[in-house]
Protein backbone atom coordinates (compact mmCIF):
# COMPACT_ATOMS: atom_id res chain seq x y z
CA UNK A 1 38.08 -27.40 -263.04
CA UNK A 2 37.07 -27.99 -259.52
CA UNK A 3 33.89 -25.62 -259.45
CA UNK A 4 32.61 -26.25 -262.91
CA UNK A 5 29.06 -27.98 -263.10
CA UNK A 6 29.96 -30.22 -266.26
CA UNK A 7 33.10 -31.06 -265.11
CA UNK A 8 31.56 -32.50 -262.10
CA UNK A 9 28.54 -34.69 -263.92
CA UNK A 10 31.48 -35.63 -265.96
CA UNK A 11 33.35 -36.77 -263.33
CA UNK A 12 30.34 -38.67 -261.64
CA UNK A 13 30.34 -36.75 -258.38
CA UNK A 14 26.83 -34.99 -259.56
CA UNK A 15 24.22 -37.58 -261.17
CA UNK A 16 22.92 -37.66 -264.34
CA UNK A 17 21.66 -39.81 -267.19
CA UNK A 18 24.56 -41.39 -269.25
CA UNK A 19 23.85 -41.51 -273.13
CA UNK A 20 27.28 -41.68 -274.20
CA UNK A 21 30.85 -42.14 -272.70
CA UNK A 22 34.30 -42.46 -273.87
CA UNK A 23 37.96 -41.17 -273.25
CA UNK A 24 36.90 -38.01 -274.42
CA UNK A 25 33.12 -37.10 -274.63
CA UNK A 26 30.65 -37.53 -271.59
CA UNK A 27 26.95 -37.12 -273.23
CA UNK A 28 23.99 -37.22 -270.41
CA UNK A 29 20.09 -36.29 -271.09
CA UNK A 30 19.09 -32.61 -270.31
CA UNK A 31 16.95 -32.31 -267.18
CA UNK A 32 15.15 -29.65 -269.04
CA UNK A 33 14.58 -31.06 -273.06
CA UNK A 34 13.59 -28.92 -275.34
CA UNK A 35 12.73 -31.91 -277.92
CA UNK A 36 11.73 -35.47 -277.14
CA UNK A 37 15.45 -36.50 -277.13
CA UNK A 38 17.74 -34.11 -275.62
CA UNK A 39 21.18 -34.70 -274.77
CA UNK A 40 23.89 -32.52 -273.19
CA UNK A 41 27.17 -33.41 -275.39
CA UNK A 42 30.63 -32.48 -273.41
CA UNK A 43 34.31 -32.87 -273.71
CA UNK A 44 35.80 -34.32 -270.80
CA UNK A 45 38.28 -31.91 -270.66
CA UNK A 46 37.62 -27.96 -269.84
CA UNK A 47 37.32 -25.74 -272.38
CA UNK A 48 35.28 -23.03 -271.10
CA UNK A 49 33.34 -21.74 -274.62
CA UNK A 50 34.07 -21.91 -277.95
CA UNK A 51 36.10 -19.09 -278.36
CA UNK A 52 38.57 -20.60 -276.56
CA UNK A 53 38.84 -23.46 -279.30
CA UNK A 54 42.65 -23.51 -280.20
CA UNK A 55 45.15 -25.56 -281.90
CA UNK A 56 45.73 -27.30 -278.69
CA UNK A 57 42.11 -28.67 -277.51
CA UNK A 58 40.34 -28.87 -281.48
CA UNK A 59 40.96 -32.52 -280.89
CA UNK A 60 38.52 -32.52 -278.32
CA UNK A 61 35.97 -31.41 -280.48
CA UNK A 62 36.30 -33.58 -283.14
CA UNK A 63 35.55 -36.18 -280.36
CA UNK A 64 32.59 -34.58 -279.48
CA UNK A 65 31.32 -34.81 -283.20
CA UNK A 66 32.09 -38.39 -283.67
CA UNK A 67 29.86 -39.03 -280.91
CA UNK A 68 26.90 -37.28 -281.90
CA UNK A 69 27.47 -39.38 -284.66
CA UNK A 70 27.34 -41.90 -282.31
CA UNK A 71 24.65 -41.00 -280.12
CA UNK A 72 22.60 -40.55 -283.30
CA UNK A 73 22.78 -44.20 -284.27
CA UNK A 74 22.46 -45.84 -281.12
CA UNK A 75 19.10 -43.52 -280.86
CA UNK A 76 17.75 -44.05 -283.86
CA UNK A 77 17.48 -40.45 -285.22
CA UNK A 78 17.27 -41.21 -288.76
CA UNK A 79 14.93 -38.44 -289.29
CA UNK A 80 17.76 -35.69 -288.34
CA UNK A 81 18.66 -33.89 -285.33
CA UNK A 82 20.05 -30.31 -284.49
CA UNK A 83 23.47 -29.71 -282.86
CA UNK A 84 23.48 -26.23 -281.17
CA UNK A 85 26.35 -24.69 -278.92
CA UNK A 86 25.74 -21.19 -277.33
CA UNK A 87 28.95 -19.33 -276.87
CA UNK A 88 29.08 -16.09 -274.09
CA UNK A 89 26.06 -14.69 -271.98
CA UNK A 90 24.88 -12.89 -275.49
CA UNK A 91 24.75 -16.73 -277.47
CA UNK A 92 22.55 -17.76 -274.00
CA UNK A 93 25.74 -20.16 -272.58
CA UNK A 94 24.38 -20.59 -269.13
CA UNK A 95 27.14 -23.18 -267.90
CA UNK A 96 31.07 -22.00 -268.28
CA UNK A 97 32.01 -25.60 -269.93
CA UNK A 98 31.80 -25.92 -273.83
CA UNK A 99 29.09 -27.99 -274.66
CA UNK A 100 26.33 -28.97 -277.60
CA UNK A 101 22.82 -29.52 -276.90
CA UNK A 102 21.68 -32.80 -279.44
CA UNK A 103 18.10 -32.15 -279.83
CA UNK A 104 15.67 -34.47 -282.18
CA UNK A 105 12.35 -36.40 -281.93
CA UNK A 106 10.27 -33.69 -283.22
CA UNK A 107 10.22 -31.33 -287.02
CA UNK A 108 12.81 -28.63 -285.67
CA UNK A 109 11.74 -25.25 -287.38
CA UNK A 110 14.30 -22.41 -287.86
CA UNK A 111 14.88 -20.04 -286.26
CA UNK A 112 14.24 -21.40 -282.90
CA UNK A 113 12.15 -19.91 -280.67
């Protein structure tokens, strides 16, 4: 999608810190964390929120799990993380692009605040 912000750092044209890349998952820091390690975990390809998960693009997320599997490894988070996706302007989704915040580096307490 030519307008869409994640699409873009995905596709290089907007910079951004590189974590994690393959065929399917882009993962870049957030330039706002909310923990001491703070990733932005996308699929490559558009899906705008997760209610548009389908039969069609569930692939795509199963990529983006295997990498914060990934991610989590290469980072050392042995001590746990949180995956979080907001969904619609009620969940807080701020950017029209599925995507999963991978926070860790700090005792996460529930609920968030």
């Amino acid at each position: 999608m030519s307008d869409c912000l994640f699409c873009k750092i995905a596709a290089g044209e907007i910079p951004s810190t590189k974590v994690y890349e393959d065929e399917k998952v882009y993962a870049f820091l957030d330039i706002e964390p909310k923990a001491p390690f703070h990733a932005i975990v996308i699929p490559k390809k558009h899906i705008k929120s997760a209610a548009e998960i389908n039969e069609d693009n569930s692939g795509e997320i199963s990529a983006v799990f295997k990498a914060v599997s990934e991610i989590a490894k290469r980072e050392n988070l042995e001590n746990g993380f949180r995956v979080v996706n907001n969904c619609g302007a009620d969940g807080g989704q701020t950017v029209g692009h599925i995507h999963f915040h991978l926070l860790a580096g700090r005792s996460l307490a529930w609920p968030p605040g």
